[in-house]
Protein backbone atom coordinates (compact mmCIF):
# COMPACT_ATOMS: atom_id res chain seq x y z
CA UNK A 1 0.00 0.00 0.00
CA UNK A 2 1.66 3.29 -1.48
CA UNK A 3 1.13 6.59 -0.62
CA UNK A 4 0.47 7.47 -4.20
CA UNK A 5 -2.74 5.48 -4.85
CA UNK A 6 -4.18 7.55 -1.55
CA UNK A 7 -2.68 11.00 -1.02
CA UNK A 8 -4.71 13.46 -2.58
CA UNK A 9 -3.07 14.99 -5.71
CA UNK A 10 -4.86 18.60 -5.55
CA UNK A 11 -2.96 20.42 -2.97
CA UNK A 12 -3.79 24.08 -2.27
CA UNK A 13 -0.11 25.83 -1.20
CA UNK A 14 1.62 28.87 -1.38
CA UNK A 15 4.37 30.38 -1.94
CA UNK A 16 7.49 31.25 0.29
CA UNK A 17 7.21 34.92 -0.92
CA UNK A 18 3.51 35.69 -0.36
CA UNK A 19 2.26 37.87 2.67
CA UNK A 20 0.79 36.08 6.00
CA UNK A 21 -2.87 37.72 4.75
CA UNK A 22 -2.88 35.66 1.58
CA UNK A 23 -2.17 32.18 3.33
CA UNK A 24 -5.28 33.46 5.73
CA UNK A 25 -7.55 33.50 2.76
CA UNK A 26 -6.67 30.40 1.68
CA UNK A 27 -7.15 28.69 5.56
CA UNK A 28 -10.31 30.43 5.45
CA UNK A 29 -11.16 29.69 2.18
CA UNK A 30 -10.78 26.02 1.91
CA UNK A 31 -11.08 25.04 5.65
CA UNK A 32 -7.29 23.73 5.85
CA UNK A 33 -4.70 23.36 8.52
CA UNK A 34 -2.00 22.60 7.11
CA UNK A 35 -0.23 24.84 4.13
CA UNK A 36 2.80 23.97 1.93
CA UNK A 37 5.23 26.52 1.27
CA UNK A 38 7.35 26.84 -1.76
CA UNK A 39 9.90 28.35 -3.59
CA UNK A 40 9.42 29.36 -7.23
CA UNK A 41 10.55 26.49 -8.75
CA UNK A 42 7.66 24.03 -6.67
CA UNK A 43 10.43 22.88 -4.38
CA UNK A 44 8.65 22.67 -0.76
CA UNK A 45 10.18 24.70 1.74
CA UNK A 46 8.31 24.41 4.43
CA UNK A 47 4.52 24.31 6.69
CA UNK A 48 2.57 27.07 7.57
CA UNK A 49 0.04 25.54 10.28
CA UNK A 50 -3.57 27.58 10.95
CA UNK A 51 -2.60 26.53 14.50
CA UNK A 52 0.72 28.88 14.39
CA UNK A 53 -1.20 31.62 12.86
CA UNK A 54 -3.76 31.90 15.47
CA UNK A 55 -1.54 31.43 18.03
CA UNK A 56 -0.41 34.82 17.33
CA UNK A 57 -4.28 35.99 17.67
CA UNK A 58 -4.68 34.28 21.14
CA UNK A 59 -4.04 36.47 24.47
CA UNK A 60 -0.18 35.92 25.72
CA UNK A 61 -2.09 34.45 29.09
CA UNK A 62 -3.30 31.04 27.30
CA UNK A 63 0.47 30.10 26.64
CA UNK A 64 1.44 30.77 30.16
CA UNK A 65 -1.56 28.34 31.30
CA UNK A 66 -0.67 24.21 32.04
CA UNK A 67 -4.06 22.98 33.06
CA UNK A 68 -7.09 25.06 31.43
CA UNK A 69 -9.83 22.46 32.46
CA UNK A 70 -10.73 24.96 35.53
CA UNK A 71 -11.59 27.94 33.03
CA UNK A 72 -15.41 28.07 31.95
CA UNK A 73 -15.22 31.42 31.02
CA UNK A 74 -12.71 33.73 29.52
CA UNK A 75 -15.25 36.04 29.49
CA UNK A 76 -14.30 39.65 27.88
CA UNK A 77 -10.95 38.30 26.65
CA UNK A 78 -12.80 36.19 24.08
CA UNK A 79 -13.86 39.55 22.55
CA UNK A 80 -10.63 41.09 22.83
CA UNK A 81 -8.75 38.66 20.73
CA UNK A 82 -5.04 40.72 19.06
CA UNK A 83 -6.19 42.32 15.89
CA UNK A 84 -2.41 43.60 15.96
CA UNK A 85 -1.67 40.35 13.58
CA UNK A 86 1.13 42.14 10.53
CA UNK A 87 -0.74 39.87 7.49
CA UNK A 88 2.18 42.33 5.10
CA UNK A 89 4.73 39.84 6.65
CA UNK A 90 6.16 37.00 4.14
CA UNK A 91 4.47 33.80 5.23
CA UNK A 92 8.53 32.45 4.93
CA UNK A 93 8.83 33.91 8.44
CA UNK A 94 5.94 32.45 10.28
CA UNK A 95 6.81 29.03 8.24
CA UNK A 96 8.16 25.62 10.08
CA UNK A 97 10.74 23.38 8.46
CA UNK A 98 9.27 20.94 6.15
CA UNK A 99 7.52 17.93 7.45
CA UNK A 100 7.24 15.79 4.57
CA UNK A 101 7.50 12.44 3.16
CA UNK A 102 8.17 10.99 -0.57
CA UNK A 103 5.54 9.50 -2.53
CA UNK A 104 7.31 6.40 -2.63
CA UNK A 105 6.99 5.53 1.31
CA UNK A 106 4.35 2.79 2.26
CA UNK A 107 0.90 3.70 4.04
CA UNK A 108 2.22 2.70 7.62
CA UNK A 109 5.45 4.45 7.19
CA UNK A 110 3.96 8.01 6.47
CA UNK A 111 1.39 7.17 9.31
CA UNK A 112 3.96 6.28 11.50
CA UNK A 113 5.65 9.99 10.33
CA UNK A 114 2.31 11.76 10.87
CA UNK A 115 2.35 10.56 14.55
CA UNK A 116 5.78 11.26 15.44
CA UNK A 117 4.94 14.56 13.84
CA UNK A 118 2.24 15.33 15.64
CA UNK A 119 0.78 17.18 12.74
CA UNK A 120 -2.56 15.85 10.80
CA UNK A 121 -1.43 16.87 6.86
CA UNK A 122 1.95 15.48 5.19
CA UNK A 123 3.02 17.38 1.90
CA UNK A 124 3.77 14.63 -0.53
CA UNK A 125 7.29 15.31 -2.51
CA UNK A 126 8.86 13.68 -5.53
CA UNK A 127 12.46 12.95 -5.63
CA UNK A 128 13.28 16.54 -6.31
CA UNK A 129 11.14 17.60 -3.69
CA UNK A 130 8.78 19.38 -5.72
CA UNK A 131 5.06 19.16 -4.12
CA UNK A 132 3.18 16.30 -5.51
CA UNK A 133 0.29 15.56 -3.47
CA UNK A 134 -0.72 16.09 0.66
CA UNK A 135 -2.23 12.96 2.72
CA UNK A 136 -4.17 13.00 5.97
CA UNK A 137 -4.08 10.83 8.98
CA UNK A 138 -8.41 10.48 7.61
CA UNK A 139 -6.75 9.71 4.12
CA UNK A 140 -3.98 7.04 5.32
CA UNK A 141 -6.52 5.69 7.95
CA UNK A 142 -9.38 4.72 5.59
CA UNK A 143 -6.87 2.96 2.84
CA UNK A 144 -6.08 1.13 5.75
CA UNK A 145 -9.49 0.38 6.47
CA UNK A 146 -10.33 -0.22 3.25
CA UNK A 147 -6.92 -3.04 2.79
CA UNK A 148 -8.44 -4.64 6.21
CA UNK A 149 -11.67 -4.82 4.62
CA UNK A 150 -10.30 -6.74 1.38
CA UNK A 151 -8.16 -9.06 3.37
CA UNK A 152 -10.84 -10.40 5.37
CA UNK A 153 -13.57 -10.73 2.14
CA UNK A 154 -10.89 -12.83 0.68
């Protein structure tokens, strides 16, 4: 079981040079978490994650706080959220280092990536690590499904 048969081939990325606001459309706009960066050439550079972006939005409190089971309530901070957020800023600076893995590694080996990771979305890269496709932990999880299904009909 590849991860080419599986990962999804449409991938919705941008580019290393484009401003933080344009990579918030594109959350917004297709209801992703995970974003590709890369250079001009289609050579991925990096992750932008929706969770690092509003990060930057959230109060500096909720990073100081361990344990927020005892909160009900933030009350009027949940209407003050920053608005101070510089979207002119290249997404390259806000960017992780790439998480990735190639499109010739096996089901269980990008799933065993994705939870080492800790992230949900692996950009898919050819052997010159241009962006080829992006596969879930959903996408990796139903082939596998789907393989378990087929070995016990047969």
């Amino acid at each position: 079981m590849n991860i080419q048969n599986n990962m999804k081939k449409s991938v919705i990325y941008i580019y290393s040079r484009a401003p933080l606001g344009s990579a918030i459309q594109l959350f917004v706009q297709h209801r992703i978490g995970t974003l590709p960066v890369v250079n001009d050439e289609g050579v991925l550079v990096g992750i932008l994650l929706l969770e690092d972006v509003i990060a930057l939005l959230m109060p500096d409190f909720v990073h100081l706080l361990d344990n927020l089971s005892f909160v009900h309530d933030f009350g009027a901070f949940e209407n003050r959220l920053s608005t101070s957020l510089d979207q002119d800023q290249p997404v390259v600076k806000l960017m992780q280092a790439p998480i990735f893995c190639e499109d010739t590694f096996s089901l269980l080996h990008a799933a065993a990536l994705l939870h080492q990771s800790e992230v949900t979305d692996l950009p898919v890269v050819n052997a010159e690590h241009h962006l080829v496709g992006i596969i879930s932990h959903v996408d990796i999880g139903i082939a596998l499904l789907r393989q378990a299904q087929i070995s016990q009909t047969h």
